[in-house]
Protein backbone atom coordinates (compact mmCIF):
# COMPACT_ATOMS: atom_id res chain seq x y z
CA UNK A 1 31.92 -22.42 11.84
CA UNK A 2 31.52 -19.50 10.32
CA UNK A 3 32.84 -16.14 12.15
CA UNK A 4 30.46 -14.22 10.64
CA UNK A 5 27.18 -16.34 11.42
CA UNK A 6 27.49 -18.23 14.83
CA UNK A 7 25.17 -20.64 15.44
CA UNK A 8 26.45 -22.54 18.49
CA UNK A 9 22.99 -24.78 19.61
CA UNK A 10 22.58 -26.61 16.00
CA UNK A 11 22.75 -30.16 16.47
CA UNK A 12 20.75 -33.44 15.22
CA UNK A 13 19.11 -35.81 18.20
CA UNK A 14 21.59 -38.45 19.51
CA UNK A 15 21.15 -41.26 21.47
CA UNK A 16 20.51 -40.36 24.58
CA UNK A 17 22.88 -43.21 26.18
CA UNK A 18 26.19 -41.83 25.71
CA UNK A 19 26.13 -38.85 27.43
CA UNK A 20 22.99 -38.55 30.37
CA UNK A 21 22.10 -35.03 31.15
CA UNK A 22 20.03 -33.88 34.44
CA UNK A 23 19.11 -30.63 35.86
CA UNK A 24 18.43 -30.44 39.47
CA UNK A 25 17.87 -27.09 40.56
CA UNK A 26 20.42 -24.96 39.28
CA UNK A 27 22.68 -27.91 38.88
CA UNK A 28 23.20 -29.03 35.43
CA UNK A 29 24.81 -32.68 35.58
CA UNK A 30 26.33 -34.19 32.21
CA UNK A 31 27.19 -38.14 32.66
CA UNK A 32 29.16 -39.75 30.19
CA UNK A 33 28.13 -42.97 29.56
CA UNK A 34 29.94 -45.33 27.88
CA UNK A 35 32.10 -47.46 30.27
CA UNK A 36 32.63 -50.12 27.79
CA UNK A 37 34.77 -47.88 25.69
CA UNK A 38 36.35 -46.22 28.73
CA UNK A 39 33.76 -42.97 27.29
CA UNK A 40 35.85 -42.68 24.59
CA UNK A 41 34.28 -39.51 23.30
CA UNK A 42 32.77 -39.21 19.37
CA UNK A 43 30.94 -36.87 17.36
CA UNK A 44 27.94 -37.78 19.07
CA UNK A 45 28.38 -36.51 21.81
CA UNK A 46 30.64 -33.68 21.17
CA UNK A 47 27.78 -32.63 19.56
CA UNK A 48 25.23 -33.15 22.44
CA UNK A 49 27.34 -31.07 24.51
CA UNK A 50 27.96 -28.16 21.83
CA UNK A 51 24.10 -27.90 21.92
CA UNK A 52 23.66 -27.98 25.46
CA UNK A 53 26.07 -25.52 26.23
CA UNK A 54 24.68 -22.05 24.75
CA UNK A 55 21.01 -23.30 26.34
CA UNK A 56 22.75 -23.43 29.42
CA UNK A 57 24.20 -20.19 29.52
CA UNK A 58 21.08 -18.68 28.39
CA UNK A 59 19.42 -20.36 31.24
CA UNK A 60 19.16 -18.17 34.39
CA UNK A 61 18.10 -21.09 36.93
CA UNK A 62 21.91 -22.88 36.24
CA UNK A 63 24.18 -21.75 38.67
CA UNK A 64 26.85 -24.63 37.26
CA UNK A 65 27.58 -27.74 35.38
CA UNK A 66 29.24 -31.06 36.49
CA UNK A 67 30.82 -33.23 34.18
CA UNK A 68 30.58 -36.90 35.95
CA UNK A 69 31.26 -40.58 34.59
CA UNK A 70 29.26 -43.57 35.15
CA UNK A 71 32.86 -45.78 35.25
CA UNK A 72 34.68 -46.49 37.93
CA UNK A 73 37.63 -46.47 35.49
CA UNK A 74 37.74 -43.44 33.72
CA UNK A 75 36.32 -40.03 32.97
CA UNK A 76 37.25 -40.20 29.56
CA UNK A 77 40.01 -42.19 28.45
CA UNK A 78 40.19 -40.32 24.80
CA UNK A 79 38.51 -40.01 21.46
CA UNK A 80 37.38 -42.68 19.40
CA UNK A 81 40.38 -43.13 17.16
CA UNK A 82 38.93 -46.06 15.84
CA UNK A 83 35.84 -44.28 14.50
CA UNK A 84 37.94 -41.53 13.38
CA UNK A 85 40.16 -43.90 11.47
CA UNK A 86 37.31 -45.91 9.89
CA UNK A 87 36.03 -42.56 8.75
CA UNK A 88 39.10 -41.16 7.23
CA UNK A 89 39.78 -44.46 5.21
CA UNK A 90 35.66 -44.29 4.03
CA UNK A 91 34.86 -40.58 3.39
CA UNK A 92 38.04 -37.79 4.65
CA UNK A 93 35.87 -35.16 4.69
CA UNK A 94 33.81 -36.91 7.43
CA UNK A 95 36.36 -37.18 9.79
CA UNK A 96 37.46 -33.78 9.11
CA UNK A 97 34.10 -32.81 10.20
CA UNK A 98 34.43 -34.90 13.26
CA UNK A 99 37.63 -33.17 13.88
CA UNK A 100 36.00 -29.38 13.48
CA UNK A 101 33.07 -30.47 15.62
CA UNK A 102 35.16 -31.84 18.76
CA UNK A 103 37.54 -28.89 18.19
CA UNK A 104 34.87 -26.45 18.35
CA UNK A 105 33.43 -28.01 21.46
CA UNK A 106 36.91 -27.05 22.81
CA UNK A 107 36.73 -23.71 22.24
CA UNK A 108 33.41 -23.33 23.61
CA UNK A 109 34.18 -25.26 26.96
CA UNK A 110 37.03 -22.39 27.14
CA UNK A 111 34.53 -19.49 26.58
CA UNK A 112 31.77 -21.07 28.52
CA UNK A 113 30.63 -18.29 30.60
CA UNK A 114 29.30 -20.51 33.85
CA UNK A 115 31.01 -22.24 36.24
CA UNK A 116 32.37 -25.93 35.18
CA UNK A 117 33.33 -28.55 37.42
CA UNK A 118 34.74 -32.05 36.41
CA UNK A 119 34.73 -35.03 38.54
CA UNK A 120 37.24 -37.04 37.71
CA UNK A 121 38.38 -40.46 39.31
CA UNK A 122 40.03 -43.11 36.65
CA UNK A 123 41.52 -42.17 33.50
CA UNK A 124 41.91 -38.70 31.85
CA UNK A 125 43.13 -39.16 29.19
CA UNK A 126 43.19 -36.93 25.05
CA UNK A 127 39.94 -36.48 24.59
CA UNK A 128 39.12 -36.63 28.26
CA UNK A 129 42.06 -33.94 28.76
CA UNK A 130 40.21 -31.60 26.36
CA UNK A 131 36.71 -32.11 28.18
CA UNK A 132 38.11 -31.26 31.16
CA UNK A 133 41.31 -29.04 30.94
CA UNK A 134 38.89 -25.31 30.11
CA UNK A 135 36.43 -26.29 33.33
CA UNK A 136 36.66 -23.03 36.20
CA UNK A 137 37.08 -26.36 38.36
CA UNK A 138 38.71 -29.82 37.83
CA UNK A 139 38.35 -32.50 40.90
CA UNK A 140 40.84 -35.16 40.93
CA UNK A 141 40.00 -38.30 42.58
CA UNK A 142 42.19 -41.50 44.31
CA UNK A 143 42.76 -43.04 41.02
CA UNK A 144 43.18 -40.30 38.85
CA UNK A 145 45.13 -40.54 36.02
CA UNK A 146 45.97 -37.85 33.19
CA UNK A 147 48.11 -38.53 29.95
CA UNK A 148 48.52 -37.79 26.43
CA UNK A 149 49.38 -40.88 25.05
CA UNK A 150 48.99 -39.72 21.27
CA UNK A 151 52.53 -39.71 19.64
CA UNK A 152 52.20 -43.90 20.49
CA UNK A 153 49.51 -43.96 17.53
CA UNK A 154 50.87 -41.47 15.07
CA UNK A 155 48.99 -38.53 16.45
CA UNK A 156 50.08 -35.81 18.65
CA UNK A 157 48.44 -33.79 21.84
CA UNK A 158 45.69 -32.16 20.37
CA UNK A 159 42.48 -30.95 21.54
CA UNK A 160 44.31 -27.35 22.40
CA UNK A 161 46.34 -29.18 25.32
CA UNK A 162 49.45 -28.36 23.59
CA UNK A 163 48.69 -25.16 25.07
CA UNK A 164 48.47 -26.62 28.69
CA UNK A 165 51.42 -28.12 28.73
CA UNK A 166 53.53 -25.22 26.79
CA UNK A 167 52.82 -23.44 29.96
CA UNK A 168 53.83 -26.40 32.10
CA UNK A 169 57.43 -25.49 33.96
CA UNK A 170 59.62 -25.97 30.80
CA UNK A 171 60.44 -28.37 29.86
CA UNK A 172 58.06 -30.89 31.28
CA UNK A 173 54.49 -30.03 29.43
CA UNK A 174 56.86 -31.01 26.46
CA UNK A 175 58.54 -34.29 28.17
CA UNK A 176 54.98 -35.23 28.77
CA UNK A 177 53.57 -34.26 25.34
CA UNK A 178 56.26 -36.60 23.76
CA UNK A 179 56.61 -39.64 25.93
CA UNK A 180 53.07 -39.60 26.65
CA UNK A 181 53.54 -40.46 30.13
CA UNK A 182 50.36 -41.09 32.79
CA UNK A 183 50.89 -38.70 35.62
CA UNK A 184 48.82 -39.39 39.40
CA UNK A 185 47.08 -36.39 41.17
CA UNK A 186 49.91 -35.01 43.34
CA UNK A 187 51.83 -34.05 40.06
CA UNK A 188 48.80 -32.46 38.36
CA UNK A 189 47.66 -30.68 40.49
CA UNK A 190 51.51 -29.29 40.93
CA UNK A 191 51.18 -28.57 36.95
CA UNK A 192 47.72 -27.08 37.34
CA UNK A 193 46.20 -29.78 35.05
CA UNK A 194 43.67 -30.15 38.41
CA UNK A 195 42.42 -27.69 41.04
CA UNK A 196 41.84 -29.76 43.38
CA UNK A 197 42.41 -33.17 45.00
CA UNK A 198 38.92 -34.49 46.99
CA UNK A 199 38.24 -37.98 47.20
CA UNK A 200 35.27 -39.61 45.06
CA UNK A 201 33.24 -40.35 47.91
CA UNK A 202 32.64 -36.81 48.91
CA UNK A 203 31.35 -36.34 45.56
CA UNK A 204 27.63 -36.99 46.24
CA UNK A 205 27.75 -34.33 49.01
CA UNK A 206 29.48 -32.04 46.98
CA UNK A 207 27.14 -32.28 43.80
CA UNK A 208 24.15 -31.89 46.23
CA UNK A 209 25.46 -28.42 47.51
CA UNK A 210 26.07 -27.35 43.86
CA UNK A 211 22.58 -28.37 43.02
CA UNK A 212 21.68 -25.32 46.46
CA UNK A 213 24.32 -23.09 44.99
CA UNK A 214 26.73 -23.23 47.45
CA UNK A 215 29.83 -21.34 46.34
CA UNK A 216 32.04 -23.70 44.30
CA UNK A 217 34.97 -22.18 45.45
CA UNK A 218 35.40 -22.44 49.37
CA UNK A 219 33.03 -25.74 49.41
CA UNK A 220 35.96 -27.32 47.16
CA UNK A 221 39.06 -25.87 49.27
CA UNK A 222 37.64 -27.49 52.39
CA UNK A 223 37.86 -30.45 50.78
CA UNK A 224 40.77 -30.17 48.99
CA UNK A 225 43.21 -32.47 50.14
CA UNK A 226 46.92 -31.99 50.58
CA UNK A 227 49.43 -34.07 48.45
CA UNK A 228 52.97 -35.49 48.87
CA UNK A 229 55.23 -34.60 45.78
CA UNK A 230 54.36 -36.91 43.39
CA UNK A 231 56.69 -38.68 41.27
CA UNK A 232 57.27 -36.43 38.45
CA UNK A 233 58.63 -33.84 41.05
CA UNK A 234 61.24 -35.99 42.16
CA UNK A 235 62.04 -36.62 38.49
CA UNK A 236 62.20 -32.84 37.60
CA UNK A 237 65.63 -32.08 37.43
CA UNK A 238 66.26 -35.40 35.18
CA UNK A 239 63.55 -34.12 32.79
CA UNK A 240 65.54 -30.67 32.91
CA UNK A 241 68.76 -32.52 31.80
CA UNK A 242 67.20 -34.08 28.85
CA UNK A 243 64.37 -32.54 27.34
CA UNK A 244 65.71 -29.14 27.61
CA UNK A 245 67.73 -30.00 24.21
CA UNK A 246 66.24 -27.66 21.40
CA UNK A 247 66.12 -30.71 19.20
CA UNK A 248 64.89 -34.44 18.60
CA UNK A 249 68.32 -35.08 17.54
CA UNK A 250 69.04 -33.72 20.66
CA UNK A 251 67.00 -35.37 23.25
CA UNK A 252 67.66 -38.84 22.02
CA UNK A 253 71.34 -37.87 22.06
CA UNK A 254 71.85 -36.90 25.71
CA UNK A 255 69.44 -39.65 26.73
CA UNK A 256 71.42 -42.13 24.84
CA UNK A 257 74.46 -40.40 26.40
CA UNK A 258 72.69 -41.22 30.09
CA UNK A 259 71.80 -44.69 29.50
CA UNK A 260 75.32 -45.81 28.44
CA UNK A 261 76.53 -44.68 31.71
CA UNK A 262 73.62 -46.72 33.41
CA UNK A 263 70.61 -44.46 34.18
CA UNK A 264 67.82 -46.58 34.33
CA UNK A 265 65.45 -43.76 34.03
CA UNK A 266 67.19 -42.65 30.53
CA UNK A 267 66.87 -46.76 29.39
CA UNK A 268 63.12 -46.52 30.20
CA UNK A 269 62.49 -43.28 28.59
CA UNK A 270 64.70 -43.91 25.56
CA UNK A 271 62.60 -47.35 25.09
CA UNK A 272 59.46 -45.57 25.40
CA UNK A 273 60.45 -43.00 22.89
CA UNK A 274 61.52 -45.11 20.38
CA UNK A 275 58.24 -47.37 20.31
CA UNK A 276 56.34 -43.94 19.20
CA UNK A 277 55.92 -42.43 15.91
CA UNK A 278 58.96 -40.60 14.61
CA UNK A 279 57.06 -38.28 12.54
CA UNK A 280 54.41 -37.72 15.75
CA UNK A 281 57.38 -36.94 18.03
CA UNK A 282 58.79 -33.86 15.61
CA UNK A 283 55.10 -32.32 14.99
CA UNK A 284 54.44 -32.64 19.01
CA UNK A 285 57.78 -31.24 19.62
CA UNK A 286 57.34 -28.25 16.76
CA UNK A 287 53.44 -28.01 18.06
CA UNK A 288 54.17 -27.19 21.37
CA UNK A 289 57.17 -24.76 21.14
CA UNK A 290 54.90 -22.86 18.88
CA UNK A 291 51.95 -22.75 21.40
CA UNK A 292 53.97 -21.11 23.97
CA UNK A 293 53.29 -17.92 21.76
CA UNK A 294 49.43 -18.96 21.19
CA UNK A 295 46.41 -18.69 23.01
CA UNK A 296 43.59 -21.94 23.25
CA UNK A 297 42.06 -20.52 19.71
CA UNK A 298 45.08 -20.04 18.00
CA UNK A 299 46.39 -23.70 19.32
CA UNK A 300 43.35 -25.54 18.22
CA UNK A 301 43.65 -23.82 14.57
CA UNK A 302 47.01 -25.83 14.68
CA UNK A 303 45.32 -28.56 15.75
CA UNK A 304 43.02 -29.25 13.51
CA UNK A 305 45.83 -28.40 10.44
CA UNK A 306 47.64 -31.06 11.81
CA UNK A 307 45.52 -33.42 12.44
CA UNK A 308 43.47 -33.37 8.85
CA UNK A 309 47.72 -33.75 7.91
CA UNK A 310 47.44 -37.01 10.36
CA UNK A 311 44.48 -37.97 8.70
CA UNK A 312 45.60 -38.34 4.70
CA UNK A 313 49.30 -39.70 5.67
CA UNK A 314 49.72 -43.23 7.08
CA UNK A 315 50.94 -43.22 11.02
CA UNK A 316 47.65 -42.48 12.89
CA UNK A 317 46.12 -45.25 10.73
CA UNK A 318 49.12 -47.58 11.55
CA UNK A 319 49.55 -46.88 14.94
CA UNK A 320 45.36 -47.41 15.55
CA UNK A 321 45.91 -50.76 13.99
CA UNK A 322 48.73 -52.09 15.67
CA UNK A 323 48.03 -50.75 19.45
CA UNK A 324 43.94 -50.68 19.21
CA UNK A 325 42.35 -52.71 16.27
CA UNK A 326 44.61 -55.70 15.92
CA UNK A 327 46.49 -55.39 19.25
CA UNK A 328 49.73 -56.77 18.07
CA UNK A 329 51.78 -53.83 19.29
CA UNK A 330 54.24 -53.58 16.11
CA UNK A 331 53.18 -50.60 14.34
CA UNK A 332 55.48 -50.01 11.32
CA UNK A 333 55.82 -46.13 11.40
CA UNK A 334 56.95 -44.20 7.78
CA UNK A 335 59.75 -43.12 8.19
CA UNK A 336 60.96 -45.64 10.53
CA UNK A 337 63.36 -43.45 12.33
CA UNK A 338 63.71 -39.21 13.10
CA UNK A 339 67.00 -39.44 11.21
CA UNK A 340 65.22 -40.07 8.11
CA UNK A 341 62.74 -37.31 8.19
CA UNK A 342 63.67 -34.18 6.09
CA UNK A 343 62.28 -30.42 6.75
CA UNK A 344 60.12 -30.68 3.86
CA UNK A 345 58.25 -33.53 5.12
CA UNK A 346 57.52 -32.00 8.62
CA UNK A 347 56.76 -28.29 6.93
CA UNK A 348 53.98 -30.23 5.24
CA UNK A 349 52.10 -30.94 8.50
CA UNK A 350 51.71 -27.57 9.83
CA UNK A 351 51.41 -25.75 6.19
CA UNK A 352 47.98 -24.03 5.49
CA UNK A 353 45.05 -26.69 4.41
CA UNK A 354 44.38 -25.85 0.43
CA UNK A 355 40.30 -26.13 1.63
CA UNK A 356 40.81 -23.47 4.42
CA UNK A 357 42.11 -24.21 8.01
CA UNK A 358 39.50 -23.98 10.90
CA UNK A 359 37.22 -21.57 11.62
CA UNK A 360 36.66 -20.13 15.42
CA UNK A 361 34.72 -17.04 16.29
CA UNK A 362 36.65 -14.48 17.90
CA UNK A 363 36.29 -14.76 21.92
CA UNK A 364 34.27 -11.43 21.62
CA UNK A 365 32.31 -12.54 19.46
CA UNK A 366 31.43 -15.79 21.66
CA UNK A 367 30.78 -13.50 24.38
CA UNK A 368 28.29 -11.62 21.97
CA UNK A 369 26.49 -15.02 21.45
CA UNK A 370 26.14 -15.46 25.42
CA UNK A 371 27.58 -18.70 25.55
């Protein structure tokens, strides 16, 4: 996009199925629709909503959107990786595009000048986490469930969360960015991943009173609903222990120091570590220790560097194959341990792209273009 010559509503017609879109009085409803994929999001409708959005804030009768899903399973349980991958392997500079266009949609969602409330009951979950983590609002259901699962396919927590979780408590935004655990409500609401904690079957009645313009705020604190300390919180000091270790090296050290003398929580966590990409867990570990001096722009630059870096080397491909396409669950990551990987190889991830890294306007100049 270029700074100079924003044009935030151009996008081709798209099937109308993946994403179903409804204004009722100055409610604006987006439904993502594709439960048989979870919703994993594409281009498609990244670019349905980078469209909509500018309209929207142009559009005096919308007091708010709602982002809803038509599954009872998840809001969005991440981005097609398998599209991605096919697209890299056929034409690169595809998928790069695919890459600038859901990035951008980030950045907007963070700039959007309206109120923004997601309803979310199942998984949340990449993709899903970057849909919903810039909303004013985010409603967390019974079975929520948030994660950033990427280092298990050779990626890393993109989509400008690295952000999020730099800002986490230290160091637990990181433990989660590189184990990719799935968290429950209590805990993300305690990390601020969620505002608030309302069950799913007050969402009807709440989406009616948006549609009146009811003030979002004090209609969603009456509902809000108290939590017991999940059980990340009871795990905190544990994470402190471990991940707190400036290093890889590190980490895997003092956890392999803990499970020798028997913690079963350092056995489970070392075992989950070591089934993820080596070269994934350095980037996510360099990624977000640099985004605790970035804002969401600055963070999704990053992103998309490394990511177009994911894209031409072989892990994310690897790790798509062995966990989503043929489901055998043995992905054969290069290199096949940390140990093994040398500076040079990891300063090649987050060095400048040759073609130009990704453009974002300015947030003054997004509020210029009254989105």
């Amino acid at each position: 996009m270029n700074e100079h010559n924003i044009d935030l509503s151009a996008a081709p017609p798209v099937s109308p199925s993946k994403i179903i879109a409804a204004q009722s009085q100055a409610l604006q409803t987006f439904t993502l629709d594709r439960p048989d994929s979870l919703n994993a999001l594409d281009n498609e409708m990244c670019r349905t909503l980078s469209a909509a959005i500018p309209r929207i804030a142009r559009n005096p009768d919308i007091y708010i959107v709602a982002l809803l899903s038509s599954s009872p399973k998840a809001f969005c349980a991440g981005g097609d990786v398998l599209a991605l991958s096919a697209a890299a392997k056929a034409d690169i500079e595809v998928a790069k595009g695919y890459l600038r266009d859901e990035y951008s949609l980030n950045w907007l969602l963070e700039c959007f000048s309206k109120p923004t409330v997601s309803f979310i009951d199942g998984f949340c979950m990449g993709s899903g986490a970057g849909l919903s983590a810039f909303n004013t609002h985010r409603i967390a259901g019974e079975k929520f469930k948030w994660a950033m699962p990427e280092t298990k396919i050779g990626l890393f927590p993109d989509v400008g969360v690295a952000r999020v979780l730099a800002k986490m408590p230290w160091p637990i935004g990181l433990y989660l960015g590189l184990t990719g655990r799935a968290i429950g409500r209590a805990d993300a609401q305690w990390l601020g991943l969620v505002t608030h904690c309302i069950s799913s079957n007050h969402y009807p009645s709440i989406l009616s009173q948006l549609k009146d313009a009811v003030p979002v705020d004090p209609l969603l604190d009456g509902l809000n609903e108290v939590q017991e300390p999940g059980e990340l919180q009871k795990e905190r000091m544990q994470i402190l222990d471990h991940f707190s270790e400036p290093t890889l090296d590190g980490i895997f050290r003092s956890l392999e120091r803990a499970d020798v003398k028997g913690s079963e929580w350092a056995t489970k966590t070392l075992a989950g570590l070591r089934n993820c990409s080596p070269i994934s867990l350095e980037i996510t570990l360099r990624h977000i220790k640099a985004a605790l001096g970035f804002d969401i722009r600055q963070t999704l630059i990053e992103d998309y560097r490394l990511a177009v870096r994911c894209l031409e080397n072989h892990d994310f491909h690897e790790g798509v194959r062995a966990l989503l396409r043929d489901k055998d669950g043995k992905p054969t990551w290069m290199p096949g341990r940390y140990e093994d990987i040398v500076p040079d190889i990891l300063d090649s991830y987050f060095a400048p792209l040759p073609e130009g890294d990704l453009e974002l306007p300015l947030r003054t100049e997004m509020q210029a273009a009254r989105v």
